[in-house]
PDB file of N, CA and C in Angstrom:
ATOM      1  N   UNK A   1       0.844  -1.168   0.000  1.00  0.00           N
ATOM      2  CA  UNK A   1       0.000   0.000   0.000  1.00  0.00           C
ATOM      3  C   UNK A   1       0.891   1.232   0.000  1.00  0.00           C
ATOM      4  N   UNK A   2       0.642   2.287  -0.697  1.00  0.00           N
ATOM      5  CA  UNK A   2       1.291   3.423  -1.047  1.00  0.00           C
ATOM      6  C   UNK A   2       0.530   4.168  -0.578  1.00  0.00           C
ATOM      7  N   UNK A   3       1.058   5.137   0.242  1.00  0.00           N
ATOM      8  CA  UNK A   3       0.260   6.567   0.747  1.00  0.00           C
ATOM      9  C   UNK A   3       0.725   7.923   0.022  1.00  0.00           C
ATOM     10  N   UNK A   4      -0.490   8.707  -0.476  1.00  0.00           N
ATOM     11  CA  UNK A   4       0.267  10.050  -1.606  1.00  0.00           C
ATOM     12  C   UNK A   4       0.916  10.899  -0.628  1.00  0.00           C
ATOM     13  N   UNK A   5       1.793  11.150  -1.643  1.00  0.00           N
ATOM     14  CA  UNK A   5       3.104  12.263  -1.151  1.00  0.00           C
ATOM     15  C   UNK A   5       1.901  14.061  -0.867  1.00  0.00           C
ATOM     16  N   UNK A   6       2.461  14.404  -0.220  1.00  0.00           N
ATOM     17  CA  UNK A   6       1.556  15.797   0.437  1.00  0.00           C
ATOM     18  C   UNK A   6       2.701  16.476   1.094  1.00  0.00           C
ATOM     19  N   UNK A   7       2.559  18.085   0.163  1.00  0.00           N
ATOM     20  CA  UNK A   7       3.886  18.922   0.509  1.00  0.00           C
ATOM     21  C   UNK A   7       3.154  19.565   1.793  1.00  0.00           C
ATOM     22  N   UNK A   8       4.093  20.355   2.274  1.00  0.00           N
ATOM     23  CA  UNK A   8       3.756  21.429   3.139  1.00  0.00           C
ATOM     24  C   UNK A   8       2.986  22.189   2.579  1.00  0.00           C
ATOM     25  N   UNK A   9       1.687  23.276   3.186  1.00  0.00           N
ATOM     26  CA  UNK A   9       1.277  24.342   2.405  1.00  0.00           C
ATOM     27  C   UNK A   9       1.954  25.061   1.826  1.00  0.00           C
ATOM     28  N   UNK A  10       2.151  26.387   1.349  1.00  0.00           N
ATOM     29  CA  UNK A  10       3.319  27.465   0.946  1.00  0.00           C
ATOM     30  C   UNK A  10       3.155  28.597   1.500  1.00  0.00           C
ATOM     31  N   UNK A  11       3.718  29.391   1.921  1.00  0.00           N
ATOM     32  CA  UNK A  11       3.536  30.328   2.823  1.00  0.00           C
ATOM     33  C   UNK A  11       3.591  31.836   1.670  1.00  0.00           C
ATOM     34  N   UNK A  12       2.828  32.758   1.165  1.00  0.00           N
ATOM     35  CA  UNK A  12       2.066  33.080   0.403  1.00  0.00           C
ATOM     36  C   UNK A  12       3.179  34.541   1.124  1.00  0.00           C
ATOM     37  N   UNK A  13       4.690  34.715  -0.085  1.00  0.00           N
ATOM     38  CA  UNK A  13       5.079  36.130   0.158  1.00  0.00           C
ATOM     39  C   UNK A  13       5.463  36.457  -1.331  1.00  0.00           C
ATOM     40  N   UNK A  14       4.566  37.698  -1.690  1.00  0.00           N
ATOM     41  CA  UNK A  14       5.226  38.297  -2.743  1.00  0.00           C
ATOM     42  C   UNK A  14       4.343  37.894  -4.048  1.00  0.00           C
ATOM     43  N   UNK A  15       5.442  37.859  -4.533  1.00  0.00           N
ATOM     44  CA  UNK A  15       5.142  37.835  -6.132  1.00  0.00           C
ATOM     45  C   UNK A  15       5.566  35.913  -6.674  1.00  0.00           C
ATOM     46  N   UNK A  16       6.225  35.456  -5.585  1.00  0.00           N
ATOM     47  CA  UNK A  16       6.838  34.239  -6.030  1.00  0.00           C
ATOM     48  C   UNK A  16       6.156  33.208  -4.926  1.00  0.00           C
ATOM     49  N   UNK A  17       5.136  33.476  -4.570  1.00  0.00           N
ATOM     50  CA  UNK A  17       4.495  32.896  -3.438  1.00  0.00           C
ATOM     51  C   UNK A  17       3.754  31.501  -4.293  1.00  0.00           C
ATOM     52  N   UNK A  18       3.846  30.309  -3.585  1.00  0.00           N
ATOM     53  CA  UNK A  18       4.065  28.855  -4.202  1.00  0.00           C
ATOM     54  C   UNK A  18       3.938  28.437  -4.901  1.00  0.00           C
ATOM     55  N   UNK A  19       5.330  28.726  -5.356  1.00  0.00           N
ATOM     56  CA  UNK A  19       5.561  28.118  -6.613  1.00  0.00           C
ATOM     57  C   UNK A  19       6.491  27.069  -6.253  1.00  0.00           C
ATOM     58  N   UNK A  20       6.912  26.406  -5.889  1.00  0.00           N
ATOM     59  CA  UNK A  20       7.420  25.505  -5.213  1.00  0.00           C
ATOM     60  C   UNK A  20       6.595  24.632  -4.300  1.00  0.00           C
ATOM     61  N   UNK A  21       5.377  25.209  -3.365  1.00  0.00           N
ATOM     62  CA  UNK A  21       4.101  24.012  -3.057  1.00  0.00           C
ATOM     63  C   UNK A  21       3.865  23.816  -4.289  1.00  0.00           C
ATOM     64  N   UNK A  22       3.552  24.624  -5.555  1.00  0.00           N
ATOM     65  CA  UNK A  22       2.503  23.454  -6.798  1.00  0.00           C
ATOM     66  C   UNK A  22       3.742  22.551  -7.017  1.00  0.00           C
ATOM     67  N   UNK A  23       5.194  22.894  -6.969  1.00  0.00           N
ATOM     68  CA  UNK A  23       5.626  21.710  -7.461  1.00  0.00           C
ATOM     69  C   UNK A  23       5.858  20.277  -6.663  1.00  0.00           C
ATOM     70  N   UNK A  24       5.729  20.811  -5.094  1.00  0.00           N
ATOM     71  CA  UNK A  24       6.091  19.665  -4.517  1.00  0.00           C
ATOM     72  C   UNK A  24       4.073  18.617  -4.668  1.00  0.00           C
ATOM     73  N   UNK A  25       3.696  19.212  -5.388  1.00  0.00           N
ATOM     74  CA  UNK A  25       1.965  18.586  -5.080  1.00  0.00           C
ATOM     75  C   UNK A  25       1.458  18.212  -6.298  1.00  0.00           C
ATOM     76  N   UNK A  26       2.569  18.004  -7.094  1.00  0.00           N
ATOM     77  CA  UNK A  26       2.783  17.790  -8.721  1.00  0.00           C
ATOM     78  C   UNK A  26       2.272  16.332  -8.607  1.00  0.00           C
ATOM     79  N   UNK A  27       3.005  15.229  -7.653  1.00  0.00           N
ATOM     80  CA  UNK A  27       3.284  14.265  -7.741  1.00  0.00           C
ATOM     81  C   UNK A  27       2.042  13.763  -6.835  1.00  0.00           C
ATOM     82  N   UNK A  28       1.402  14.363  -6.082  1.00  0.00           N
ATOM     83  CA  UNK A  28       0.096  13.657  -5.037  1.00  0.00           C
ATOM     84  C   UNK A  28      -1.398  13.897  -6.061  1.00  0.00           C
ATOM     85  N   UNK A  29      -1.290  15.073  -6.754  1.00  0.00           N
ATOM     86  CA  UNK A  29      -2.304  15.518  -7.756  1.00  0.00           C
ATOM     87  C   UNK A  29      -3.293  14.452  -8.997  1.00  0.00           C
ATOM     88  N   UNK A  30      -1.377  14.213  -9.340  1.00  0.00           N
ATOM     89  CA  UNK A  30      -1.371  13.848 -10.343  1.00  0.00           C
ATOM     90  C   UNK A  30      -1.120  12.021 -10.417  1.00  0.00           C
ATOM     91  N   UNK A  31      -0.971  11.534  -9.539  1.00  0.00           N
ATOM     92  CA  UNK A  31      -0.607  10.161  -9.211  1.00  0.00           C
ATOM     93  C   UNK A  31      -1.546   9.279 -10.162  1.00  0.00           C
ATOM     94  N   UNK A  32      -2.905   9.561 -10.764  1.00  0.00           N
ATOM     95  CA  UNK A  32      -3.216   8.356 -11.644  1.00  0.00           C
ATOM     96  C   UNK A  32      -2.971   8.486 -13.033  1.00  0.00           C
ATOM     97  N   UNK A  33      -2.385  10.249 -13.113  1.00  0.00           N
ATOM     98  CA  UNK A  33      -2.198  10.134 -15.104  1.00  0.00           C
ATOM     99  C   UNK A  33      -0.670   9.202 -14.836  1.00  0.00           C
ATOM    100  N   UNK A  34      -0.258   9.036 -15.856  1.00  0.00           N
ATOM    101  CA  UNK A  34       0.808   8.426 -16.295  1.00  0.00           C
ATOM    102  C   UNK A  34       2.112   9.193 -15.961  1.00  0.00           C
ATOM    103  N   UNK A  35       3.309   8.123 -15.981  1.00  0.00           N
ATOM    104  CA  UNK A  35       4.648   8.982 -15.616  1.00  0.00           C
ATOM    105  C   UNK A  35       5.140  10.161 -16.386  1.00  0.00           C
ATOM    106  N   UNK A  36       4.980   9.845 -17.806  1.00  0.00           N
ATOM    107  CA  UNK A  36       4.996  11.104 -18.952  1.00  0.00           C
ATOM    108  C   UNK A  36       4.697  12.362 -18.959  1.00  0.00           C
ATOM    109  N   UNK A  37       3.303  12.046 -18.329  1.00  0.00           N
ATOM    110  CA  UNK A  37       1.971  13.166 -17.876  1.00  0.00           C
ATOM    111  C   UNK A  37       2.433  14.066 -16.666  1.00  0.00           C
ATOM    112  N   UNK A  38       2.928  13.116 -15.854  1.00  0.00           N
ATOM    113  CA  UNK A  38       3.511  13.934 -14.363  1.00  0.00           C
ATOM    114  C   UNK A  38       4.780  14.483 -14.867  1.00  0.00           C
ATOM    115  N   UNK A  39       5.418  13.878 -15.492  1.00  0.00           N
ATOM    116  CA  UNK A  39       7.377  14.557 -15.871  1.00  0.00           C
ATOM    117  C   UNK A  39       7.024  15.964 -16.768  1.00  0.00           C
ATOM    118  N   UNK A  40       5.769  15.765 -17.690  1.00  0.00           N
ATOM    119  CA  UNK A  40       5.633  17.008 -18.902  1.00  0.00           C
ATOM    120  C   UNK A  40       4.887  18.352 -17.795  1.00  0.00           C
ATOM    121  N   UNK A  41       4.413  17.388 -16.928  1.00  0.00           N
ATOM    122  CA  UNK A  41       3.613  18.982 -15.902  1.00  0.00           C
ATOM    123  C   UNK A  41       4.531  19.678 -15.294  1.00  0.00           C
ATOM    124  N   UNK A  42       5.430  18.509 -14.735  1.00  0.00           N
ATOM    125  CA  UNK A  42       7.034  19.267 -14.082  1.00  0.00           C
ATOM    126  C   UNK A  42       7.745  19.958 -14.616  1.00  0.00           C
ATOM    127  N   UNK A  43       7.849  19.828 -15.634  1.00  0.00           N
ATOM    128  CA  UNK A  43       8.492  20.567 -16.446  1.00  0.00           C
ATOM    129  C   UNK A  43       7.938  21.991 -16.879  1.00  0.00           C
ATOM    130  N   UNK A  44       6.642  21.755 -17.666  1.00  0.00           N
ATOM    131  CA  UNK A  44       5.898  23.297 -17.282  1.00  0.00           C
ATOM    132  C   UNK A  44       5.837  24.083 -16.173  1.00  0.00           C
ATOM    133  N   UNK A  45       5.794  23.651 -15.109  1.00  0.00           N
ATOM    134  CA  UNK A  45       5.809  24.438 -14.019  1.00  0.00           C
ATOM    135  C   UNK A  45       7.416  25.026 -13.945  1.00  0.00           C
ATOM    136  N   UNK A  46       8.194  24.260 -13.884  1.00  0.00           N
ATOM    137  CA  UNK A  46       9.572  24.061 -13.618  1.00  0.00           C
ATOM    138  C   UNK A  46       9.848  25.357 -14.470  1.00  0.00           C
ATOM    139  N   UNK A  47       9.687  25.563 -16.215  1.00  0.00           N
ATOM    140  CA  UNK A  47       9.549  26.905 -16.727  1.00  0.00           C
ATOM    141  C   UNK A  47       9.078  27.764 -16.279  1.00  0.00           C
ATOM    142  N   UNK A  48       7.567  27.535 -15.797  1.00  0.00           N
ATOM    143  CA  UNK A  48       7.092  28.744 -15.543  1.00  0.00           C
ATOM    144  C   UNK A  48       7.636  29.359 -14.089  1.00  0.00           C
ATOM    145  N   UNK A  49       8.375  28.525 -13.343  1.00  0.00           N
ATOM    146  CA  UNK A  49       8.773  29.122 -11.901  1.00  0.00           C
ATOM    147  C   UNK A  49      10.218  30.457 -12.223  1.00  0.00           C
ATOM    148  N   UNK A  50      10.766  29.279 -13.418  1.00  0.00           N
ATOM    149  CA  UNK A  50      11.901  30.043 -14.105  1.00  0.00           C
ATOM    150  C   UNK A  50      11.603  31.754 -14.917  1.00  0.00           C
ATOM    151  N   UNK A  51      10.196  31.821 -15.636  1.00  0.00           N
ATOM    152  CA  UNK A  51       9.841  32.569 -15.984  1.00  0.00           C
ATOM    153  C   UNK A  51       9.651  33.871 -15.228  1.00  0.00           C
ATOM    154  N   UNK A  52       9.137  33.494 -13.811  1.00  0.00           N
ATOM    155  CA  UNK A  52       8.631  34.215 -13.473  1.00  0.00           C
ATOM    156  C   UNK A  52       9.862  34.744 -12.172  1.00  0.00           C
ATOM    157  N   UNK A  53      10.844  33.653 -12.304  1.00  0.00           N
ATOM    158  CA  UNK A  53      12.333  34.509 -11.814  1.00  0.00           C
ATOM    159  C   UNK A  53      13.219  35.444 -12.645  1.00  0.00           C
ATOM    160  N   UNK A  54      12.831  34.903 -14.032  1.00  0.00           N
ATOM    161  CA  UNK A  54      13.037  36.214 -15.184  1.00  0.00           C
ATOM    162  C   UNK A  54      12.859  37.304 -15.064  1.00  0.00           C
ATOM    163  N   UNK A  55      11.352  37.352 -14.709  1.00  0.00           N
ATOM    164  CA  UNK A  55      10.964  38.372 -15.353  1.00  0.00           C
ATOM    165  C   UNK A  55      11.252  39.174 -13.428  1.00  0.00           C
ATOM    166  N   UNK A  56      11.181  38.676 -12.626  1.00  0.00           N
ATOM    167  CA  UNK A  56      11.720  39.592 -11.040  1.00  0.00           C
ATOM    168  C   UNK A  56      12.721  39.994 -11.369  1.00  0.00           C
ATOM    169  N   UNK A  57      14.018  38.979 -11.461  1.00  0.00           N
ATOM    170  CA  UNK A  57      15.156  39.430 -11.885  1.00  0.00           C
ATOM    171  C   UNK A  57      15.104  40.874 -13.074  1.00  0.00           C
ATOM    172  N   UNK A  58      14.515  41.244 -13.943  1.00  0.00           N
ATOM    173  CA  UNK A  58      15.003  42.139 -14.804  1.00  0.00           C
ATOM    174  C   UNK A  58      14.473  43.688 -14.147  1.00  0.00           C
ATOM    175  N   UNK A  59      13.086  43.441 -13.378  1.00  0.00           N
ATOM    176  CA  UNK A  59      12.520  44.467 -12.321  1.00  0.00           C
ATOM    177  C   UNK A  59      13.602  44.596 -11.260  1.00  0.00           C
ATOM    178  N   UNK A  60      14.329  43.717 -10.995  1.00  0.00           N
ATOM    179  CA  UNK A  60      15.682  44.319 -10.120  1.00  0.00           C
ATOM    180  C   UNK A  60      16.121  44.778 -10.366  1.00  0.00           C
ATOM    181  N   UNK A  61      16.813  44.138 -11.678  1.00  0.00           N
ATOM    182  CA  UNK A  61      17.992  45.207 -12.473  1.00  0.00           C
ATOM    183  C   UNK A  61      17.195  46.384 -12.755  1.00  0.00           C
ATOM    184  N   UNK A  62      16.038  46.780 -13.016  1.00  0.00           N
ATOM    185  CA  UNK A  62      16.113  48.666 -13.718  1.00  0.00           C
ATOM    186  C   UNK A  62      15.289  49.001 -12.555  1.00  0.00           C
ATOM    187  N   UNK A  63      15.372  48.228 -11.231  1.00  0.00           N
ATOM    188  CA  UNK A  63      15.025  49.285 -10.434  1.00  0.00           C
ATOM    189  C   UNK A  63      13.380  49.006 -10.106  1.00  0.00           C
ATOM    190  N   UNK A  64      12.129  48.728 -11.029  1.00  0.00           N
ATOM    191  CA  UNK A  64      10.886  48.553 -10.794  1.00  0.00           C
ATOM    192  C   UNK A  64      10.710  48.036  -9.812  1.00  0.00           C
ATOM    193  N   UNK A  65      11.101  46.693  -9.069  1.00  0.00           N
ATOM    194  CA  UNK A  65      11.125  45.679  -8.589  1.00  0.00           C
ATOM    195  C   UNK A  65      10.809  46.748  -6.863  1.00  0.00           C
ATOM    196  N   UNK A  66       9.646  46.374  -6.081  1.00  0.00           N
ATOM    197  CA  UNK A  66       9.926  47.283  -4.839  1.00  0.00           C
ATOM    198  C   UNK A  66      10.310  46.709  -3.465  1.00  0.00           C
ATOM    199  N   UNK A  67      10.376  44.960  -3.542  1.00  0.00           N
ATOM    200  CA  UNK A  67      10.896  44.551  -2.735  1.00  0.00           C
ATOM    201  C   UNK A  67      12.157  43.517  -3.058  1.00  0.00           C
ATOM    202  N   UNK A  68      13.195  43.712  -2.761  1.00  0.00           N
ATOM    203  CA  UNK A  68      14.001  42.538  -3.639  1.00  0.00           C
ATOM    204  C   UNK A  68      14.261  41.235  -2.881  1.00  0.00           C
ATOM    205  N   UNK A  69      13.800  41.305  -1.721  1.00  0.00           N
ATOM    206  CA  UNK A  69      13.504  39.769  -1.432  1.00  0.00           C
ATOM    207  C   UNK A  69      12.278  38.856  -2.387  1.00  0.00           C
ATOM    208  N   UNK A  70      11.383  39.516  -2.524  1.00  0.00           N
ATOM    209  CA  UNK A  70      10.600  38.585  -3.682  1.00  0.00           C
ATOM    210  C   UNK A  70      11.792  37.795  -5.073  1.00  0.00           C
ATOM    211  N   UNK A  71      12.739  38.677  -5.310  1.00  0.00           N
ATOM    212  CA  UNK A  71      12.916  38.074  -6.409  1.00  0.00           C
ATOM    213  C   UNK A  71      14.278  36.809  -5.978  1.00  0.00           C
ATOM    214  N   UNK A  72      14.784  37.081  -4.515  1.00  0.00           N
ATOM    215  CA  UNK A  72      15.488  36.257  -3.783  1.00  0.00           C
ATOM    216  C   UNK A  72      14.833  35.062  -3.683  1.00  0.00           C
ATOM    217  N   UNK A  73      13.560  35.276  -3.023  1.00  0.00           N
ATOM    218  CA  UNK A  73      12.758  34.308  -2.780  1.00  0.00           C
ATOM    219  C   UNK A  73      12.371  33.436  -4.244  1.00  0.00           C
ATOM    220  N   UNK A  74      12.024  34.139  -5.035  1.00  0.00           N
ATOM    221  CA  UNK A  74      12.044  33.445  -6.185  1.00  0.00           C
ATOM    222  C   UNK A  74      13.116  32.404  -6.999  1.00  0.00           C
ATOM    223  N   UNK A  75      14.449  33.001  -6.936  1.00  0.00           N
ATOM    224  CA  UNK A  75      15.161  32.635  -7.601  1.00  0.00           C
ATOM    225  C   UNK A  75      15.862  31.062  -6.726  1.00  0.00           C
ATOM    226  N   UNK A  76      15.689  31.529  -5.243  1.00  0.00           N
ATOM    227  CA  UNK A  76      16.039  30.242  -4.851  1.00  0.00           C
ATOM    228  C   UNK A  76      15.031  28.984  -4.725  1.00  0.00           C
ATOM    229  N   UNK A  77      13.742  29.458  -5.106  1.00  0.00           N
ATOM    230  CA  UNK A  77      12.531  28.580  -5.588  1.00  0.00           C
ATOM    231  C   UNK A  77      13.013  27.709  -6.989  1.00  0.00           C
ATOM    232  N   UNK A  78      13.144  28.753  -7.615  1.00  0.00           N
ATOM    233  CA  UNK A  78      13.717  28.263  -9.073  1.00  0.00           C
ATOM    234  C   UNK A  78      15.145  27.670  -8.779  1.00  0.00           C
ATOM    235  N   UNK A  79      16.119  27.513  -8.248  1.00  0.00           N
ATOM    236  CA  UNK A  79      17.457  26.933  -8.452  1.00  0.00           C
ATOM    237  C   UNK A  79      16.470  25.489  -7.385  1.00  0.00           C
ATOM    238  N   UNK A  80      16.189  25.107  -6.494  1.00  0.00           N
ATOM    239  CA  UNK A  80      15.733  23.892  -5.723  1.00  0.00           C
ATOM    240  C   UNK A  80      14.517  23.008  -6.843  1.00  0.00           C
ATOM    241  N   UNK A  81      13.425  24.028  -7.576  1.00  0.00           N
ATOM    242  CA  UNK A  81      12.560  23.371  -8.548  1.00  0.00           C
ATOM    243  C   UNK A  81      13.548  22.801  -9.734  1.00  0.00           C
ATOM    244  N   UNK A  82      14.874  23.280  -9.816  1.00  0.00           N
ATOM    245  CA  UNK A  82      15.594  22.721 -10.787  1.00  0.00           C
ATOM    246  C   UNK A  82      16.246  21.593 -10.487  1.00  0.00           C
ATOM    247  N   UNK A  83      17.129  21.538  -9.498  1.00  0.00           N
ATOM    248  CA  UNK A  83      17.543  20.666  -9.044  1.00  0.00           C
ATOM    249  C   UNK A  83      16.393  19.114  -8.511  1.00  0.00           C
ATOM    250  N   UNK A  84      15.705  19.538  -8.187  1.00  0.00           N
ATOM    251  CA  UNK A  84      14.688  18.564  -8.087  1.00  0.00           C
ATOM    252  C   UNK A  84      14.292  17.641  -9.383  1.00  0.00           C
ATOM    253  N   UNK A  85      13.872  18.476 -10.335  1.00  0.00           N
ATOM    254  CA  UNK A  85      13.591  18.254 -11.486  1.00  0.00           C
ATOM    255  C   UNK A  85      14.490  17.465 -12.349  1.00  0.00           C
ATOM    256  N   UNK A  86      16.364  17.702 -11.650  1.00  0.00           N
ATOM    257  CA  UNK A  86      17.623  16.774 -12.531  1.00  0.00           C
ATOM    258  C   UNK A  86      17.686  15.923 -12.135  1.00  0.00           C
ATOM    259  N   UNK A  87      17.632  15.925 -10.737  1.00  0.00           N
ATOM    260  CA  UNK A  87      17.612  14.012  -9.854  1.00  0.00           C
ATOM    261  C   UNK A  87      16.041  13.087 -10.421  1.00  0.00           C
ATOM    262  N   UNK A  88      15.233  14.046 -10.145  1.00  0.00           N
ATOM    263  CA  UNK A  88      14.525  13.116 -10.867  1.00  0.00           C
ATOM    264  C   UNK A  88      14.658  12.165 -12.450  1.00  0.00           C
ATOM    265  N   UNK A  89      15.119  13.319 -13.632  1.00  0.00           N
ATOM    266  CA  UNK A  89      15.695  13.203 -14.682  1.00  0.00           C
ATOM    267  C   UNK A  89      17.163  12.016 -14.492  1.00  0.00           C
ATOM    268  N   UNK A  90      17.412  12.474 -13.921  1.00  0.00           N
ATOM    269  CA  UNK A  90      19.005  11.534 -13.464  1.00  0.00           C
ATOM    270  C   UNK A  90      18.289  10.008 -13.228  1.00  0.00           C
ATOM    271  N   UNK A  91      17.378  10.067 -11.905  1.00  0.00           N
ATOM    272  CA  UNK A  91      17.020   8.459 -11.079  1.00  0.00           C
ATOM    273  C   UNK A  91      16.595   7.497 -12.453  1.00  0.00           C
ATOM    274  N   UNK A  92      15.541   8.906 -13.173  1.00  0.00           N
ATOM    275  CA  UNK A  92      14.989   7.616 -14.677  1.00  0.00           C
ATOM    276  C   UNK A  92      15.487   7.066 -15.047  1.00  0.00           C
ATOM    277  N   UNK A  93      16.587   7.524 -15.713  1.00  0.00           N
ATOM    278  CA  UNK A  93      17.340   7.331 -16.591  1.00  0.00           C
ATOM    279  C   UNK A  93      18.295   6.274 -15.874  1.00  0.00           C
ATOM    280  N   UNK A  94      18.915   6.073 -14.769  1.00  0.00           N
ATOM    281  CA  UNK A  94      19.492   5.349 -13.739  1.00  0.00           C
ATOM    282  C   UNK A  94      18.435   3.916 -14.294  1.00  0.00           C
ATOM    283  N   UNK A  95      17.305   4.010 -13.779  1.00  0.00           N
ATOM    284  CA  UNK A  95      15.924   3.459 -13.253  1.00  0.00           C
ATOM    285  C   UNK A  95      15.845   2.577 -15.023  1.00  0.00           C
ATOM    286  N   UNK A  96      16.533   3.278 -16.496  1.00  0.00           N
ATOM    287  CA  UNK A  96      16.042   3.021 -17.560  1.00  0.00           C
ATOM    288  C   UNK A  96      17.099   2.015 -17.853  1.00  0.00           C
ATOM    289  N   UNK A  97      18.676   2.642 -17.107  1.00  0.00           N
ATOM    290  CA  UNK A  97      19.443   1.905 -17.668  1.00  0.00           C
ATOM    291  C   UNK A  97      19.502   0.301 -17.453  1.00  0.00           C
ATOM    292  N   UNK A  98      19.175   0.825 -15.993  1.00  0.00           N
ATOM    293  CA  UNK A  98      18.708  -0.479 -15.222  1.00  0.00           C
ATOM    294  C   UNK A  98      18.425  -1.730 -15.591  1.00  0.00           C
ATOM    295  N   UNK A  99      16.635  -1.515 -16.278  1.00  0.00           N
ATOM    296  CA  UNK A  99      16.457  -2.285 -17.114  1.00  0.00           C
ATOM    297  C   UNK A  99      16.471  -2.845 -18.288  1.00  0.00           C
ATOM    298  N   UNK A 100      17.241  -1.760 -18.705  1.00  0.00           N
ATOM    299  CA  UNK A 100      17.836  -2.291 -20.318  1.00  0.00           C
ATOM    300  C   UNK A 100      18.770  -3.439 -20.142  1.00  0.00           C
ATOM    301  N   UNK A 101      19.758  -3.516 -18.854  1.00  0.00           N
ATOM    302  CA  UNK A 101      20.866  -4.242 -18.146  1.00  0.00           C
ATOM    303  C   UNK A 101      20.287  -5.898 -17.649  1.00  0.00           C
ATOM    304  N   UNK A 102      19.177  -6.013 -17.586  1.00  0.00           N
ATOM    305  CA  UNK A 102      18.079  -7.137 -17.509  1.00  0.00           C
ATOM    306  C   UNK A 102      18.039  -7.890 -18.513  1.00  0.00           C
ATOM    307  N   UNK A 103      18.602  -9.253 -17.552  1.00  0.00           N
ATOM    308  CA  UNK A 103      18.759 -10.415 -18.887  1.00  0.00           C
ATOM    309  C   UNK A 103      16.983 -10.928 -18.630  1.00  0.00           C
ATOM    310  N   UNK A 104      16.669 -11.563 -20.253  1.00  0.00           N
ATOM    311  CA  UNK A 104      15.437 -11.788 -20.533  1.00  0.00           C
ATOM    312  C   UNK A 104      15.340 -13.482 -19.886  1.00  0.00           C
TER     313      UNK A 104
END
């Protein structure tokens, strides 16, 4: 028996406020589409967390930006949603070689 994975809530600051709960709730959400289905949502999000550290980041640089912890907060959202996103990428592929290595 498997029990679904369930992130912490997200604690709601700024402009970058959870984006990192949708990703950790990617995987409890989504548990009956297929593995494909869950890796292609991760990945959209995974952009859009990136996107939206873009676009803070460039309101820093010219100044718009009126708190610059939002875009702190953001960007280290986005470097952990990435890293998350390579181990996972990494384990598959581990997980693929695996069984390619499986005598019939």
């Amino acid at each position: 028996m498997t029990l679904p994975l369930s992130g912490i809530p997200p604690v709601g600051i700024g402009a970058a406020s959870g984006v990192a709960g949708s990703l950790r709730g990617t995987v409890a959400t989504e548990a009956t589409d297929g593995f494909a289905a869950v890796l292609a949502s991760t990945f959209d999000k995974l952009q859009a967390t990136q996107s939206v550290t873009a676009e803070l980041g460039v309101q820093a640089a010219t100044g718009d930006l009126k708190d610059v912890h939002d875009y702190m907060i953001a960007s280290a959202e986005s470097g952990v949603a990435t890293e998350m996103v390579v181990t996972i990428k990494n384990q598959a592929v581990a997980a693929f070689t695996e069984i390619m290595r499986m005598q019939i």
